[in-house]
N, C-alpha and C. Protein backbone atom coordinates (compact mmCIF):
# COMPACT_ATOMS: atom_id res chain seq x y z
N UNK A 1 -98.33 223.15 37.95
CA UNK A 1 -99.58 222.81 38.58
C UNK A 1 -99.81 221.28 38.49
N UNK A 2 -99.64 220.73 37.18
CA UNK A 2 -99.49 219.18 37.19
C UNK A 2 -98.70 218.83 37.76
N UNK A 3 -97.43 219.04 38.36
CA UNK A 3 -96.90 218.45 38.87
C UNK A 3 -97.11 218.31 40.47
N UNK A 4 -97.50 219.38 40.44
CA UNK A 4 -98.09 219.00 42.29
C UNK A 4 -99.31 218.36 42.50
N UNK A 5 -99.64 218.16 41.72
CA UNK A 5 -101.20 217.48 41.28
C UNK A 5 -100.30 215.72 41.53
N UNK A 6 -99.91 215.68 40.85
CA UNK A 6 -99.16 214.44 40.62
C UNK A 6 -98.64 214.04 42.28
N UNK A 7 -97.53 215.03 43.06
CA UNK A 7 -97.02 214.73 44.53
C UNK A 7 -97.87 214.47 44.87
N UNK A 8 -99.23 215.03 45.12
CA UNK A 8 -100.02 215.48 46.03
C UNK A 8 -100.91 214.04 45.97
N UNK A 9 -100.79 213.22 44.97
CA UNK A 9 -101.77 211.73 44.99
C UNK A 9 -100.85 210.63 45.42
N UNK A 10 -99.37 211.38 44.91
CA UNK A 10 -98.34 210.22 45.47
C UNK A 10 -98.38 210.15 46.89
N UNK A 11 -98.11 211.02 47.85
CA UNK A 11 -98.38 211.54 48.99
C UNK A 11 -99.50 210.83 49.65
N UNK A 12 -100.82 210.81 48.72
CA UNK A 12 -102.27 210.08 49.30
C UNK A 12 -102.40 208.48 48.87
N UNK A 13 -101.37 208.08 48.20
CA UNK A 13 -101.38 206.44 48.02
C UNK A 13 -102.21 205.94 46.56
N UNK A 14 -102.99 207.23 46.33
CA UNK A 14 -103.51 206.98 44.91
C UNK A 14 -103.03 206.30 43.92
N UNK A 15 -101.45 206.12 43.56
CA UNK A 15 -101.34 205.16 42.79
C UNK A 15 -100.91 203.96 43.41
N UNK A 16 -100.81 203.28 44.77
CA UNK A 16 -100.21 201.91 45.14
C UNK A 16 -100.65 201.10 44.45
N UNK A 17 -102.19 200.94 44.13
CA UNK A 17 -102.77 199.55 43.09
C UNK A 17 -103.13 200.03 41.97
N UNK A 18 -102.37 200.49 41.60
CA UNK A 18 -102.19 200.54 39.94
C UNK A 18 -102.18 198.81 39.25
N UNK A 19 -102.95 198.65 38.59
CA UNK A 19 -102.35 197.64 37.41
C UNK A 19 -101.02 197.47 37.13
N UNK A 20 -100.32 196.22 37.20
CA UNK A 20 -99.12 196.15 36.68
C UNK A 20 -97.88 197.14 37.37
N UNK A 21 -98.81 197.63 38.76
CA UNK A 21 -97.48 197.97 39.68
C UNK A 21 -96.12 196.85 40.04
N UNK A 22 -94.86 197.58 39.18
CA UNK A 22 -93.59 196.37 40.15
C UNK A 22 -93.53 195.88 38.76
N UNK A 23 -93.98 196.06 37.53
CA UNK A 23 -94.15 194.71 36.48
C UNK A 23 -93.12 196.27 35.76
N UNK A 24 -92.59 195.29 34.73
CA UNK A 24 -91.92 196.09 33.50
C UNK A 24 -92.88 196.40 32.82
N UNK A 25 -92.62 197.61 31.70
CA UNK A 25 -93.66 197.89 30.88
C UNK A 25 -93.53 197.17 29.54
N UNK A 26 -94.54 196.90 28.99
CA UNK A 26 -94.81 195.91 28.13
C UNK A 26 -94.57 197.29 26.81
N UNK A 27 -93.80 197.44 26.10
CA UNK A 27 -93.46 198.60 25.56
C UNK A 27 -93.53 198.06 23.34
N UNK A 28 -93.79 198.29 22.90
CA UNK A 28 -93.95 197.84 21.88
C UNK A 28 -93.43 198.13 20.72
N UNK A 29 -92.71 197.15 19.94
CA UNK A 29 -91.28 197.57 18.73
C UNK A 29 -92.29 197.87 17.46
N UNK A 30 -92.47 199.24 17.45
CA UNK A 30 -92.96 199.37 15.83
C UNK A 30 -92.18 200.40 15.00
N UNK A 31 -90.90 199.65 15.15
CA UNK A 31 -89.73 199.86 13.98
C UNK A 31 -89.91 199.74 13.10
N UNK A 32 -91.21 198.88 12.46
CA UNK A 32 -90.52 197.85 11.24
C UNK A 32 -92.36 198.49 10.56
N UNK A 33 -92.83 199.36 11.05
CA UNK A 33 -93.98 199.94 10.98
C UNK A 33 -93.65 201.66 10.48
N UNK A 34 -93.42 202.12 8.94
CA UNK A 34 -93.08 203.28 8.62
C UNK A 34 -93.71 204.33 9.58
N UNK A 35 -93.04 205.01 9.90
CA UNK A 35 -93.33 206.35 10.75
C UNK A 35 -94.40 206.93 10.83
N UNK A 36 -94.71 207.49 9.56
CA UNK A 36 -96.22 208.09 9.66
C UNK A 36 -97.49 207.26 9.36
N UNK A 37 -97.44 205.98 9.88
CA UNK A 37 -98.64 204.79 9.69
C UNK A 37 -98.09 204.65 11.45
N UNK A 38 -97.24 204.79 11.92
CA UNK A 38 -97.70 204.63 13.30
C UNK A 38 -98.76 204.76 14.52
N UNK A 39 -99.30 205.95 14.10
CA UNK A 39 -100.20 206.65 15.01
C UNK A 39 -101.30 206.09 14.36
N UNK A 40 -101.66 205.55 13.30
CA UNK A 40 -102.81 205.03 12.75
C UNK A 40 -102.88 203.74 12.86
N UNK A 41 -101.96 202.66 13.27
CA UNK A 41 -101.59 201.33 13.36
C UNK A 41 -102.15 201.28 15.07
N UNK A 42 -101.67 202.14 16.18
CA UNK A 42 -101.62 202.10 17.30
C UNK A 42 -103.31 202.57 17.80
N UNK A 43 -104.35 203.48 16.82
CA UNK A 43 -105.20 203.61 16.77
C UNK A 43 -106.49 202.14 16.44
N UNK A 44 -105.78 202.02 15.20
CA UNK A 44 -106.80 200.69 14.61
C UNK A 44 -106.43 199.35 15.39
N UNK A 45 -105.35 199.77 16.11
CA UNK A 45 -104.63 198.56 17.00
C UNK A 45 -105.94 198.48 18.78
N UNK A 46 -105.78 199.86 19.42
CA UNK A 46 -106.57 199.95 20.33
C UNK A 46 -108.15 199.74 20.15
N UNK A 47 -108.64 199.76 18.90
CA UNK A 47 -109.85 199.55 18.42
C UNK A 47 -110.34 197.87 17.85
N UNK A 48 -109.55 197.51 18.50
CA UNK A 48 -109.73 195.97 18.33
C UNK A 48 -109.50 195.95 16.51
N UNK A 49 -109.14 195.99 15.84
CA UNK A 49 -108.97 195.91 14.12
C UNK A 49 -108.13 195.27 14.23
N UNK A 50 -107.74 194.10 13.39
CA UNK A 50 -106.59 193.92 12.75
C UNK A 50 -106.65 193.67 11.57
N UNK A 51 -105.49 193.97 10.80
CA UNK A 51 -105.42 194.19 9.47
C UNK A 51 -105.34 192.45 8.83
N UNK A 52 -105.92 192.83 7.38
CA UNK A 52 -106.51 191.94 7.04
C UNK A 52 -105.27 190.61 6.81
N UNK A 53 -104.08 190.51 6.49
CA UNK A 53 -103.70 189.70 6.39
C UNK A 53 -103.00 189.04 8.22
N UNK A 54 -103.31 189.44 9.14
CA UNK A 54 -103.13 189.67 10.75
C UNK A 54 -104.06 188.89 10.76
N UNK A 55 -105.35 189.30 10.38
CA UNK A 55 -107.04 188.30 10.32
C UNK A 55 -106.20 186.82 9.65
N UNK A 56 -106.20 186.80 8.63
CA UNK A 56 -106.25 185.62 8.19
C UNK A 56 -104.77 184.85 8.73
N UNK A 57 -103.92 185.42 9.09
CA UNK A 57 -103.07 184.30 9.76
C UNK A 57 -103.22 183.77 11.76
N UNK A 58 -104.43 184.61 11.82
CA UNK A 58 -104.86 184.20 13.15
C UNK A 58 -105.70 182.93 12.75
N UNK A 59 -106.42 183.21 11.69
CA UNK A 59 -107.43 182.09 11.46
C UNK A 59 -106.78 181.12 10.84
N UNK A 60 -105.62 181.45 10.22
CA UNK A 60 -105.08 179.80 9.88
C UNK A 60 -104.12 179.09 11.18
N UNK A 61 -103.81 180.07 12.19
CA UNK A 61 -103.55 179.41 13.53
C UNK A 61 -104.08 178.98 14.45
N UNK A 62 -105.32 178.88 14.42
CA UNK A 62 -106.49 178.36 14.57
C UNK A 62 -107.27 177.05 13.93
N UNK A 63 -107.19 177.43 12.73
CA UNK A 63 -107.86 176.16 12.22
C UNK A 63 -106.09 174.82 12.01
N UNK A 64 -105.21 175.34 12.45
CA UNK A 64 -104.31 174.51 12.94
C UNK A 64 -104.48 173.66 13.76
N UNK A 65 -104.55 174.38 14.86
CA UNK A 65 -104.55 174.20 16.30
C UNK A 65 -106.07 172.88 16.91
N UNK A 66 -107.10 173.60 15.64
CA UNK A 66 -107.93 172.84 15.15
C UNK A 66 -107.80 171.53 14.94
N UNK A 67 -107.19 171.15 13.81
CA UNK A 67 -106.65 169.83 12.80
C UNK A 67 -105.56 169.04 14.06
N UNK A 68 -104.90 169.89 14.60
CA UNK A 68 -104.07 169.03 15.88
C UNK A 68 -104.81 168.40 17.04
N UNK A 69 -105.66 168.85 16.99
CA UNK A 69 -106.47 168.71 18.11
C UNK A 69 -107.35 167.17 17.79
N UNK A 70 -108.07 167.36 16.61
CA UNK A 70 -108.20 166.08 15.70
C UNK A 70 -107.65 165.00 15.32
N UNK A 71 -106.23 165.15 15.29
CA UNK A 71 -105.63 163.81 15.02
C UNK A 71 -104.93 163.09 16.30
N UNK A 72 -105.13 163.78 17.45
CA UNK A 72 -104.93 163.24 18.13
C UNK A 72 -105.00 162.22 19.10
């Protein structure tokens, strides 16, 4: 039944302007992320969170970017 659901929009053009039609998928390596913290990483990930040491090396790339900006 899903699947004719599916022909049946291909058929009506429903997906031509998709977002990121023609583009590769931006697909994401979380190898290096133990297995069962995945689904909870990809959760707190879609919820705007980042984990706390993620926080603080954004903010020291920042207050970099900062100090460069200054001596220039």
């Amino acid at each position: 039944m899903a699947e004719a659901k599916i022909k049946e929009a291909l058929k009506a053009g429903d997906f031509d302007n998709l977002p990121g039609k023609g583009k590769p998928l931006e697909l994401e390596d979380l190898s290096r992320v133990p297995e069962d913290l995945r689904v909870g990483y990809k959760v707190l990930k879609n919820a705007g969170f980042l984990p706390e040491e993620l926080q603080l090396k954004k903010e020291m790339v920042t207050l970099n970017d900062l100090i460069a900006c200054l001596l220039r």
